[in-house]
PDB file of N, CA and C in Angstrom:
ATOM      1  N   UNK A   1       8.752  -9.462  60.224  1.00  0.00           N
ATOM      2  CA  UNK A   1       9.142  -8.191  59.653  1.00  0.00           C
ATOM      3  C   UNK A   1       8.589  -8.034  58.245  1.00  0.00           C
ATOM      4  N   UNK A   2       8.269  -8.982  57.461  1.00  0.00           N
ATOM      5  CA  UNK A   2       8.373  -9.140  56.138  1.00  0.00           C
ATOM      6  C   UNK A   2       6.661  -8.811  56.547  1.00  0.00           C
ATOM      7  N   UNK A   3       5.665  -9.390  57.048  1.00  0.00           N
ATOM      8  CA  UNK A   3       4.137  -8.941  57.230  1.00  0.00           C
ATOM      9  C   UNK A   3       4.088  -7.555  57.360  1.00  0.00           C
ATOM     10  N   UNK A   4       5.180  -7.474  58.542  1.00  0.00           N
ATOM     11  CA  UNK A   4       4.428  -5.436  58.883  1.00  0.00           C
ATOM     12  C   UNK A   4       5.023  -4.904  57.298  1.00  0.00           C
ATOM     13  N   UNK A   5       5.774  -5.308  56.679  1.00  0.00           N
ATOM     14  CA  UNK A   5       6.383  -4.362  55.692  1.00  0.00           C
ATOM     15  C   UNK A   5       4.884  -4.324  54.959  1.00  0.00           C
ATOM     16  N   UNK A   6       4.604  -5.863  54.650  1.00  0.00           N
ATOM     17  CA  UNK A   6       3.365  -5.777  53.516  1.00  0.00           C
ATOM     18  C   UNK A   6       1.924  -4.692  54.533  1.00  0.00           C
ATOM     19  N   UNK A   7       2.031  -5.246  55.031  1.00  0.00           N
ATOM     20  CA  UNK A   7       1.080  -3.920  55.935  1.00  0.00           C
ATOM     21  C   UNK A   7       1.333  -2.553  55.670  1.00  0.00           C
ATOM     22  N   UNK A   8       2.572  -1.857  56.639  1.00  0.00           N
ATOM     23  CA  UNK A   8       2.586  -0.816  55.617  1.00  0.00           C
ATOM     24  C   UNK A   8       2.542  -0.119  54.223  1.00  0.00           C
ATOM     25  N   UNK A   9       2.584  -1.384  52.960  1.00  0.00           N
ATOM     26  CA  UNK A   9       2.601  -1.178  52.019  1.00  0.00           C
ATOM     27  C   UNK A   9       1.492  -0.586  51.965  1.00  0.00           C
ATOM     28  N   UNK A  10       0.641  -1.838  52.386  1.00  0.00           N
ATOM     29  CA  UNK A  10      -1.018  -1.528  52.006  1.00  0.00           C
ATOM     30  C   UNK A  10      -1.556  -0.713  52.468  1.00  0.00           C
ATOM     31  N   UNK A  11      -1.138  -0.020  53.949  1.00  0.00           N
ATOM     32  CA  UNK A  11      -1.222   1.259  54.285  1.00  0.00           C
ATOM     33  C   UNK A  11      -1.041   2.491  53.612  1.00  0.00           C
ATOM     34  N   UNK A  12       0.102   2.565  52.823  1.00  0.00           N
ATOM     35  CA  UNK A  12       0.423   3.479  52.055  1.00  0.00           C
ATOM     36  C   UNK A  12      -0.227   3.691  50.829  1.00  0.00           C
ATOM     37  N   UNK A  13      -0.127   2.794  50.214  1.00  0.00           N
ATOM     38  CA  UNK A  13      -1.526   2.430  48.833  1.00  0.00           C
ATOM     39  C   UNK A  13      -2.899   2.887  49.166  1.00  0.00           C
ATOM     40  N   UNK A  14      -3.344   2.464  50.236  1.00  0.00           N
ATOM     41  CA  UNK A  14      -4.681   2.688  50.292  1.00  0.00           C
ATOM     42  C   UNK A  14      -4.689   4.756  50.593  1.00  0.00           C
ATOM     43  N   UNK A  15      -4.108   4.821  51.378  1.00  0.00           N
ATOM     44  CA  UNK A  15      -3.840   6.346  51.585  1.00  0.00           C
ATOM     45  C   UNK A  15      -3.710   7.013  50.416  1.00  0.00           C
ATOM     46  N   UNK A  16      -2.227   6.462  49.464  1.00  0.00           N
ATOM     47  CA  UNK A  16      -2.431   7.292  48.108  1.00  0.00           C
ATOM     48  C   UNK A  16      -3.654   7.065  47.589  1.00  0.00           C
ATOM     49  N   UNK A  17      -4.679   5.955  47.351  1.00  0.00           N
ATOM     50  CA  UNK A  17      -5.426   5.902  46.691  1.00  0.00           C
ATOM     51  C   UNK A  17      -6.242   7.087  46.989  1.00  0.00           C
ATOM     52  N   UNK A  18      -6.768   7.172  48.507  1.00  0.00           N
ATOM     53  CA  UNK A  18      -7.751   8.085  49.050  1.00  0.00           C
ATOM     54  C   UNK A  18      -7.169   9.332  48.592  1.00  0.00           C
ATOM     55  N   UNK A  19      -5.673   9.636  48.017  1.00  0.00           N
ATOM     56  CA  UNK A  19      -5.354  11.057  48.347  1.00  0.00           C
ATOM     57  C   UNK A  19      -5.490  10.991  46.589  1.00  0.00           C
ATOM     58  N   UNK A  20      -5.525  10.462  46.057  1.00  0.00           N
ATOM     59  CA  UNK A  20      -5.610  10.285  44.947  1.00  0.00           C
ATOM     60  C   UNK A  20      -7.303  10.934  44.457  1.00  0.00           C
ATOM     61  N   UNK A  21      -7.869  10.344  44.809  1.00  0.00           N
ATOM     62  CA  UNK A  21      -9.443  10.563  44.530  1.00  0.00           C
ATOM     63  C   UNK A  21      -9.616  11.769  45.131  1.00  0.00           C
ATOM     64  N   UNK A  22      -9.319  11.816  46.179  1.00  0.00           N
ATOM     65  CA  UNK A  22      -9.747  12.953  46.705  1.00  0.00           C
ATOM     66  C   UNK A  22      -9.544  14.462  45.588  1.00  0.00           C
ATOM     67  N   UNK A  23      -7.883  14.322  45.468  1.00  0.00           N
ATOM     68  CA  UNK A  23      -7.971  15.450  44.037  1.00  0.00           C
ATOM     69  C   UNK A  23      -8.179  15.242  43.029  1.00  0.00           C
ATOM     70  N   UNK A  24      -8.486  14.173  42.645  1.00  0.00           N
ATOM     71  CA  UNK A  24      -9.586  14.191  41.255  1.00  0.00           C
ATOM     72  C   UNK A  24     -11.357  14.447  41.599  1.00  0.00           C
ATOM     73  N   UNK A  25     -11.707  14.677  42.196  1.00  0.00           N
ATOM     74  CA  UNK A  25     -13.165  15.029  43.065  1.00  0.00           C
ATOM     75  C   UNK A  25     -12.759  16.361  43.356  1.00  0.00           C
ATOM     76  N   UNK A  26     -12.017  16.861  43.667  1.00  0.00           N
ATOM     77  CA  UNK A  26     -11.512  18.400  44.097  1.00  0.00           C
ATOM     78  C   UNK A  26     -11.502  19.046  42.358  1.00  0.00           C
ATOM     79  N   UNK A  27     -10.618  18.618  41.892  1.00  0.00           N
ATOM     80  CA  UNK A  27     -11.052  19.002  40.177  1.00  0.00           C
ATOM     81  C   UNK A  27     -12.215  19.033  39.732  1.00  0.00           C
ATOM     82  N   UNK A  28     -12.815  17.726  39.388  1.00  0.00           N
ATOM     83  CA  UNK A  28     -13.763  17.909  39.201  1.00  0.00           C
ATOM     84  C   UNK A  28     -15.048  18.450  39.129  1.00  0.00           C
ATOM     85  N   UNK A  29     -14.846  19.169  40.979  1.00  0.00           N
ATOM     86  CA  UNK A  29     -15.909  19.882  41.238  1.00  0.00           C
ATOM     87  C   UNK A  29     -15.549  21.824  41.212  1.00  0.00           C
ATOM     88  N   UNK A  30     -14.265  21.889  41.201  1.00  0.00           N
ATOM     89  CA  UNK A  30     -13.504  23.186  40.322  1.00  0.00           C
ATOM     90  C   UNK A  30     -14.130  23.022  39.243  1.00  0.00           C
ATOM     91  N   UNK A  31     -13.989  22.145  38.384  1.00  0.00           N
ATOM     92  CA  UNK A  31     -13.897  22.544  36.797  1.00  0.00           C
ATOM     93  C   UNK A  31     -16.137  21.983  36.405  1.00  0.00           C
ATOM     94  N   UNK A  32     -16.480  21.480  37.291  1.00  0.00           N
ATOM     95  CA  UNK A  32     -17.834  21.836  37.027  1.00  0.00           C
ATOM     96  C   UNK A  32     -19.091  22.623  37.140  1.00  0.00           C
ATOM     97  N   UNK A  33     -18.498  22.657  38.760  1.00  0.00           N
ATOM     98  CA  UNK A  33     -19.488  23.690  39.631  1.00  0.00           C
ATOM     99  C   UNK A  33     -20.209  25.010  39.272  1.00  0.00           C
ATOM    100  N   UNK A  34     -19.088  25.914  38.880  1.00  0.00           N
ATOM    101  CA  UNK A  34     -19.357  26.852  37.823  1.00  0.00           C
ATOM    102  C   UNK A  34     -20.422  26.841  36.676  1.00  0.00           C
ATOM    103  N   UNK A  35     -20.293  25.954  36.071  1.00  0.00           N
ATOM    104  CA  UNK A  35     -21.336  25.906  34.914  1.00  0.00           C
ATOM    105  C   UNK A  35     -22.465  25.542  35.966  1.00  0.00           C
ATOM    106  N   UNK A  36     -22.726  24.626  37.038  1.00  0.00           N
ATOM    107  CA  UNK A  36     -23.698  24.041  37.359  1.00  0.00           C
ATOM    108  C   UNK A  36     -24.035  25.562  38.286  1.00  0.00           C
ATOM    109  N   UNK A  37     -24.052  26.348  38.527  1.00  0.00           N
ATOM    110  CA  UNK A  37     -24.835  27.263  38.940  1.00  0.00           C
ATOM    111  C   UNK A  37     -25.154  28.486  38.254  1.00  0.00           C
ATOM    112  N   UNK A  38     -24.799  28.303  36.872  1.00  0.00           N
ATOM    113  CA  UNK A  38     -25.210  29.121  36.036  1.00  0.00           C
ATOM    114  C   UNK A  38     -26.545  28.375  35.536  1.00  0.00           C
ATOM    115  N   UNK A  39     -26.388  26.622  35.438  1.00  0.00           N
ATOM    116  CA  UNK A  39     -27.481  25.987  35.357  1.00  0.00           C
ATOM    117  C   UNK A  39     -28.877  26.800  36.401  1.00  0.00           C
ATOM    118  N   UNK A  40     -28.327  26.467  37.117  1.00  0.00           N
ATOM    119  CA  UNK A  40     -29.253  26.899  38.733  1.00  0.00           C
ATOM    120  C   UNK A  40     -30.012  28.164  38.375  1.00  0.00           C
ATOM    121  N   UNK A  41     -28.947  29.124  38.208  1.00  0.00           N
ATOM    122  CA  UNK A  41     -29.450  30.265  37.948  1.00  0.00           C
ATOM    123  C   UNK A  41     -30.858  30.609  36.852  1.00  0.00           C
ATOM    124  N   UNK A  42     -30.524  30.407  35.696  1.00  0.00           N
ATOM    125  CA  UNK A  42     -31.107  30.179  34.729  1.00  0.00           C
ATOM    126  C   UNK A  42     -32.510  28.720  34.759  1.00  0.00           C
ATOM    127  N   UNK A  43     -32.711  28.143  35.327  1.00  0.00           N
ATOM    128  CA  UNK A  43     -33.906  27.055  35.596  1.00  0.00           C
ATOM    129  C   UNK A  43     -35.234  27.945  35.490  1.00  0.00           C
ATOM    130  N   UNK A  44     -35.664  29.043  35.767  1.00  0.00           N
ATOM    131  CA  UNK A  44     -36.415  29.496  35.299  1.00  0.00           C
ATOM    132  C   UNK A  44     -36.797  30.683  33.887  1.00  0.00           C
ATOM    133  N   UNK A  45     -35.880  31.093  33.422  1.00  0.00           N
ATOM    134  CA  UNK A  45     -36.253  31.901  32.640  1.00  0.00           C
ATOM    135  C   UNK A  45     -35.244  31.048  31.066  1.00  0.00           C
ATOM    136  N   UNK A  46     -35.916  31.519  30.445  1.00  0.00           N
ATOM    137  CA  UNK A  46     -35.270  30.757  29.223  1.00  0.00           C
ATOM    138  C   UNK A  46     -34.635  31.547  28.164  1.00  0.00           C
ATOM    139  N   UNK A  47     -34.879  33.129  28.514  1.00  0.00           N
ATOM    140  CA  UNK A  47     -33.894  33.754  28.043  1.00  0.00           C
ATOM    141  C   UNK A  47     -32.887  34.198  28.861  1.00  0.00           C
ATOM    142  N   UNK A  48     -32.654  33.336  29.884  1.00  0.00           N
ATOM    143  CA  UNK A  48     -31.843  34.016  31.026  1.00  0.00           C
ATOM    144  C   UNK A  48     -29.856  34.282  30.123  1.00  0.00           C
ATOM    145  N   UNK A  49     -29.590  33.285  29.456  1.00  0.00           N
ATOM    146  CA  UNK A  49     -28.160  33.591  28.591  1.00  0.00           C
ATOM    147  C   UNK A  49     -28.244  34.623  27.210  1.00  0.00           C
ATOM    148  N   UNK A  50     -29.247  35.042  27.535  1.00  0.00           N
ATOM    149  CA  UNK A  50     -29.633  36.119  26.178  1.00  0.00           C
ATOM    150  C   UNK A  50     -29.793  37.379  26.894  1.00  0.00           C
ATOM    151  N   UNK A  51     -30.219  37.478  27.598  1.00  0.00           N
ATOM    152  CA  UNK A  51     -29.874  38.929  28.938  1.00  0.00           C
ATOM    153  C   UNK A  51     -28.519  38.492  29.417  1.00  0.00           C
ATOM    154  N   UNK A  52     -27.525  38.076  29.864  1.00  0.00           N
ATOM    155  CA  UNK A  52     -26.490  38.458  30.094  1.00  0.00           C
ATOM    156  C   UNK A  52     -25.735  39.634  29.431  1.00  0.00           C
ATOM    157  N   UNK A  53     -24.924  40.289  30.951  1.00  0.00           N
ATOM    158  CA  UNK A  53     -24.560  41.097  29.995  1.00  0.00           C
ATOM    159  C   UNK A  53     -23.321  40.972  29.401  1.00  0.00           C
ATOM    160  N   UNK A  54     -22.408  41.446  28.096  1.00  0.00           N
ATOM    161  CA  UNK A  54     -21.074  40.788  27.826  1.00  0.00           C
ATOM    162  C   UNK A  54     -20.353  40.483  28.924  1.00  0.00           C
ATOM    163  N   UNK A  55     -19.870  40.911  29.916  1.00  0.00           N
ATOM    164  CA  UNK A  55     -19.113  40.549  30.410  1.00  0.00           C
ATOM    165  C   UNK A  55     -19.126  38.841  31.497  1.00  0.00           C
ATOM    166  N   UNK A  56     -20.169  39.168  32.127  1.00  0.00           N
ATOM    167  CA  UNK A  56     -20.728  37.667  32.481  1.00  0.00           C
ATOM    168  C   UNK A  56     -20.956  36.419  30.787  1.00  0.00           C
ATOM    169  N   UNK A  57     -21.537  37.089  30.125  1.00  0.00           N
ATOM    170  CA  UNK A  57     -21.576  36.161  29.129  1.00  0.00           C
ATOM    171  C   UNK A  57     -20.149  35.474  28.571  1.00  0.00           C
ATOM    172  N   UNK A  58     -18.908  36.619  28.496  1.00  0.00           N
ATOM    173  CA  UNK A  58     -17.651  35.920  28.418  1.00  0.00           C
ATOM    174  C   UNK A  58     -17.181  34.578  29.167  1.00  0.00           C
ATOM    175  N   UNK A  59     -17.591  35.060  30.735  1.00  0.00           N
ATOM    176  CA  UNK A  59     -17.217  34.200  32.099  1.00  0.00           C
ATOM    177  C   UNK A  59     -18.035  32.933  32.114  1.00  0.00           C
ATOM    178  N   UNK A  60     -19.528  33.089  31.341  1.00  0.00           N
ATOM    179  CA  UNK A  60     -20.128  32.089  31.717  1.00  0.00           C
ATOM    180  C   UNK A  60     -19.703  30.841  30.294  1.00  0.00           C
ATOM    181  N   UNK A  61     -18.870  31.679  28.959  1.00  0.00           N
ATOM    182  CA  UNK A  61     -18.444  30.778  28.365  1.00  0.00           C
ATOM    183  C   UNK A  61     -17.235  29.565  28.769  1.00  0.00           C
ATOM    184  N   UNK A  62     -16.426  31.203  29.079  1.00  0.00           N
ATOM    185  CA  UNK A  62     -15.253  30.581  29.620  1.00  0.00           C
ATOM    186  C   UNK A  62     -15.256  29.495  30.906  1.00  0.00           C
ATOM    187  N   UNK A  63     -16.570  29.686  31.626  1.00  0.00           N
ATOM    188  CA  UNK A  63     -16.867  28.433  32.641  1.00  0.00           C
ATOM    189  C   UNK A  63     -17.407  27.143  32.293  1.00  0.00           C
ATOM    190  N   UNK A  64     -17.851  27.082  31.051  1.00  0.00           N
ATOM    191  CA  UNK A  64     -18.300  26.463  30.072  1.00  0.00           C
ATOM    192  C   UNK A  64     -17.401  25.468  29.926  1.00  0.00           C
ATOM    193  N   UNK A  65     -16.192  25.758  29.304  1.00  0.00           N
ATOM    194  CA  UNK A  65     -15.322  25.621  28.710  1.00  0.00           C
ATOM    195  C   UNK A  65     -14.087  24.530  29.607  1.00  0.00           C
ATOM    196  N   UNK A  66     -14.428  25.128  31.354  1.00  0.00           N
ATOM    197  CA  UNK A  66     -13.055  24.702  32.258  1.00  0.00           C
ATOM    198  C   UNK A  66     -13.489  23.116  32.274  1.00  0.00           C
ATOM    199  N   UNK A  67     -14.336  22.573  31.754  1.00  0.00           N
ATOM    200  CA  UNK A  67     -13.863  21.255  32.036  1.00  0.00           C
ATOM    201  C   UNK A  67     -12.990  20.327  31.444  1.00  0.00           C
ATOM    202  N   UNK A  68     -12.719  21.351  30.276  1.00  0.00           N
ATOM    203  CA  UNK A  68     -11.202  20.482  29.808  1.00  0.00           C
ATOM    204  C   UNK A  68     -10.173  20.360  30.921  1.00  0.00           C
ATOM    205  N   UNK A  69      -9.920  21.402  32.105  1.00  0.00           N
ATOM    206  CA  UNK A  69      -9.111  21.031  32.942  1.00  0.00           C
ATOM    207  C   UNK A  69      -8.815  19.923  33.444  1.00  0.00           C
ATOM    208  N   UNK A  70     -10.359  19.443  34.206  1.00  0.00           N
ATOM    209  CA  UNK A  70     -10.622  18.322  34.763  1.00  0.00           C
ATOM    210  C   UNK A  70     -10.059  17.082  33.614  1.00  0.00           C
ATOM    211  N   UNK A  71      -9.986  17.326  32.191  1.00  0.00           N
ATOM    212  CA  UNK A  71      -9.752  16.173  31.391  1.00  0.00           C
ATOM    213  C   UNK A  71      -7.960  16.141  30.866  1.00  0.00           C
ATOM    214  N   UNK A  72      -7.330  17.238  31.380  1.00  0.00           N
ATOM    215  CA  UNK A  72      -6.302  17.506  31.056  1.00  0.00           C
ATOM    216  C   UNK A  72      -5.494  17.045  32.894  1.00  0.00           C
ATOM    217  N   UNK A  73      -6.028  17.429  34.014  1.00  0.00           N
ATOM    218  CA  UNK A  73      -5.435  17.146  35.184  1.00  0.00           C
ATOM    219  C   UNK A  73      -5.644  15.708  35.244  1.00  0.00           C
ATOM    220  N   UNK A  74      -6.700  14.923  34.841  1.00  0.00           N
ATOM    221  CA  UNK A  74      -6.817  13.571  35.363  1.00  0.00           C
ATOM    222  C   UNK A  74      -5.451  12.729  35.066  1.00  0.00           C
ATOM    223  N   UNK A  75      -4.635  12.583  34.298  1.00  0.00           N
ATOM    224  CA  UNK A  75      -3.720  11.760  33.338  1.00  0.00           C
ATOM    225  C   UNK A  75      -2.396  12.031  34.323  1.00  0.00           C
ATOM    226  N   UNK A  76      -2.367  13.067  34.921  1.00  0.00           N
ATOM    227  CA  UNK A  76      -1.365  13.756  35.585  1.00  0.00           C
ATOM    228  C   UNK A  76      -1.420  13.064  36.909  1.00  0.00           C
ATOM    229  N   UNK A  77      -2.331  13.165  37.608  1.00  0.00           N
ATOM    230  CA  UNK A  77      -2.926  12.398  38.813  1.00  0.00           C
ATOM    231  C   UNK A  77      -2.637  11.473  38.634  1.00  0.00           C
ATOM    232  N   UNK A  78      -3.189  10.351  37.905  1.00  0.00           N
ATOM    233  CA  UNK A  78      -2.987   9.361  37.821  1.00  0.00           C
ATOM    234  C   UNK A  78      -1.443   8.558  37.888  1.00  0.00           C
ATOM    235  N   UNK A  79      -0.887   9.915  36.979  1.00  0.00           N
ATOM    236  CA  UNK A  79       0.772   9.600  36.503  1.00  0.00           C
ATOM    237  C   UNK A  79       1.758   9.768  37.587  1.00  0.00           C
ATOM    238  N   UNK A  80       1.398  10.294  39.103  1.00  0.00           N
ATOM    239  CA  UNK A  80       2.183  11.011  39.960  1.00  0.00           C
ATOM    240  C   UNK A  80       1.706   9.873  40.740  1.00  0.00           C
ATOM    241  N   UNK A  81       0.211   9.190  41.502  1.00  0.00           N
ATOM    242  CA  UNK A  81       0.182   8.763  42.082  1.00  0.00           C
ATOM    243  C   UNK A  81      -0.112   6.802  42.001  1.00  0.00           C
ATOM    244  N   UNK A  82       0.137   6.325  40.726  1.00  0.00           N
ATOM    245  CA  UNK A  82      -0.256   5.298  40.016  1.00  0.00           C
ATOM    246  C   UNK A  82       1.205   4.720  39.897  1.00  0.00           C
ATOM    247  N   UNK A  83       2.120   4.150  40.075  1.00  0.00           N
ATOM    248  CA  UNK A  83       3.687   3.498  39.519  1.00  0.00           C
ATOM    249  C   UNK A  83       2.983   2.484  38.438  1.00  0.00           C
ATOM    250  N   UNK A  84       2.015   1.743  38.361  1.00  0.00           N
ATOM    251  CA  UNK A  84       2.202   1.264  37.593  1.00  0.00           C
ATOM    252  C   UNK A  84       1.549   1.917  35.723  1.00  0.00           C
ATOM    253  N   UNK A  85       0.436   2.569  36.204  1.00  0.00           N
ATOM    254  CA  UNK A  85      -0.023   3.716  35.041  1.00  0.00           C
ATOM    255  C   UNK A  85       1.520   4.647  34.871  1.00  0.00           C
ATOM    256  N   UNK A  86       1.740   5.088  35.252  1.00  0.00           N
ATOM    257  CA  UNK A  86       3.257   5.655  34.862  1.00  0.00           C
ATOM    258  C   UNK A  86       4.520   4.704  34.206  1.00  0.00           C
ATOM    259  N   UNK A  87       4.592   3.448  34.822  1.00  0.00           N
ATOM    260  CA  UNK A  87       5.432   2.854  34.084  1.00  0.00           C
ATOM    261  C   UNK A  87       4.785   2.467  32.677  1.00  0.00           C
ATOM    262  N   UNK A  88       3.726   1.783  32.200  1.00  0.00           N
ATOM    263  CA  UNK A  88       3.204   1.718  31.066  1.00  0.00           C
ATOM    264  C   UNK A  88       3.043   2.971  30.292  1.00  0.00           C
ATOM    265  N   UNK A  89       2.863   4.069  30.832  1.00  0.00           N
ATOM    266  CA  UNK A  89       2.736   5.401  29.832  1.00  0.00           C
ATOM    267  C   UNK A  89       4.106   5.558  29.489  1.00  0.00           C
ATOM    268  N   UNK A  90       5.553   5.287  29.978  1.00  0.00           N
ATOM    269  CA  UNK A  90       6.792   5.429  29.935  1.00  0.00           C
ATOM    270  C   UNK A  90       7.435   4.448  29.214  1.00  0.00           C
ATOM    271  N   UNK A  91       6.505   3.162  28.835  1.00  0.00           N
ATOM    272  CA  UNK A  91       7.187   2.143  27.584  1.00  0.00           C
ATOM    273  C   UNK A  91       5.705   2.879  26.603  1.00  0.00           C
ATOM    274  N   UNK A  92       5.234   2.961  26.778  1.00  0.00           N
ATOM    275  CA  UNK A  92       4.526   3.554  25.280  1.00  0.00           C
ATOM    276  C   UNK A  92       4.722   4.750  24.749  1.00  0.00           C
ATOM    277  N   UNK A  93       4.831   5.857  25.434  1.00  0.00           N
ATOM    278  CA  UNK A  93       5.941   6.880  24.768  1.00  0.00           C
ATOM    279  C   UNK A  93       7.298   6.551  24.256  1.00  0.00           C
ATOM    280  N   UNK A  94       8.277   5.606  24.771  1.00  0.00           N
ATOM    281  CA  UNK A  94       9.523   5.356  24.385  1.00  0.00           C
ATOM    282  C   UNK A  94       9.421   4.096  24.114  1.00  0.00           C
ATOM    283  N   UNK A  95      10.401   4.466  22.812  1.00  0.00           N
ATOM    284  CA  UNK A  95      10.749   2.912  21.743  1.00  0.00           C
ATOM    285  C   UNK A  95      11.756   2.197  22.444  1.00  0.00           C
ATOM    286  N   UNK A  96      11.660   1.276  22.204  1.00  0.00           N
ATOM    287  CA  UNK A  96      12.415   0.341  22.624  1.00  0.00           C
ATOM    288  C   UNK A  96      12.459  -0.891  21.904  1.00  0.00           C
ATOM    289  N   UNK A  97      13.915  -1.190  21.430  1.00  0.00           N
ATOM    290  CA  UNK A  97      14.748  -1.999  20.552  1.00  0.00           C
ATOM    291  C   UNK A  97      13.976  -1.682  19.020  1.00  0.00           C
ATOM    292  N   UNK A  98      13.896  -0.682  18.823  1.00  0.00           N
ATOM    293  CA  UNK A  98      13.306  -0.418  17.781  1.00  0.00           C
ATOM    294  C   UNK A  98      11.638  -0.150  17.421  1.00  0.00           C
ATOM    295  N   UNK A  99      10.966  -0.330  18.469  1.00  0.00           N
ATOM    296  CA  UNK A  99       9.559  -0.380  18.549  1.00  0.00           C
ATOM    297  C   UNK A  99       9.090   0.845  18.714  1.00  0.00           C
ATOM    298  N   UNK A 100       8.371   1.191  18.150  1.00  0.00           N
ATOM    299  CA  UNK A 100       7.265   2.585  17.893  1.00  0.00           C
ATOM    300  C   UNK A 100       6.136   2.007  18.369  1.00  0.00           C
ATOM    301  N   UNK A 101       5.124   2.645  19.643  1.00  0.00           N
ATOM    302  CA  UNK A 101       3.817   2.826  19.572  1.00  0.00           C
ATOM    303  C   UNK A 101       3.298   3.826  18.760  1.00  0.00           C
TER     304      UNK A 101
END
């Protein structure tokens, strides 16, 4: 009984792991893609971000910009599907017996 348990453990781990990556690769490619086909777009002309017109030029900043998401969702991911990255982020935010990080 005590094997299948460790089995399923490792079953379960490996699954979160996969489900884990999987939405950090799902982010990632949200919060990059965008810019990378404005790349695309632009490969031939070199004033191609100087003809935009304002309104695309806003969007193509603001797409610019989304990969802070990807750097703001990763920590979160990690923190939901990681017990042990969560328990260490949870003694280094909180003092204990007097200790400040």
């Amino acid at each position: 009984k005590v094997k299948l348990n460790r089995q399923e453990s490792r079953t379960r781990n490996r699954t979160n792991f996969n489900m884990m990556f999987a939405i950090l690769v799902l982010f990632y490619a949200v919060s990059y893609f965008p810019s990378f086909i404005f790349v695309f777009l632009s490969r031939d002309d070199p004033n191609y971000y100087n003809r935009l017109p304002s309104a695309l030029s806003n969007l193509y900043y603001t797409l610019q910009r989304l990969f802070i998401v990807n750097h703001i969702i990763n920590p979160l991911v990690y923190g939901y599907f990681d017990l042990k990255f969560r328990q260490k982020l949870a003694s280094m935010c909180c003092s204990k017996g007097g200790r400040k990080y």
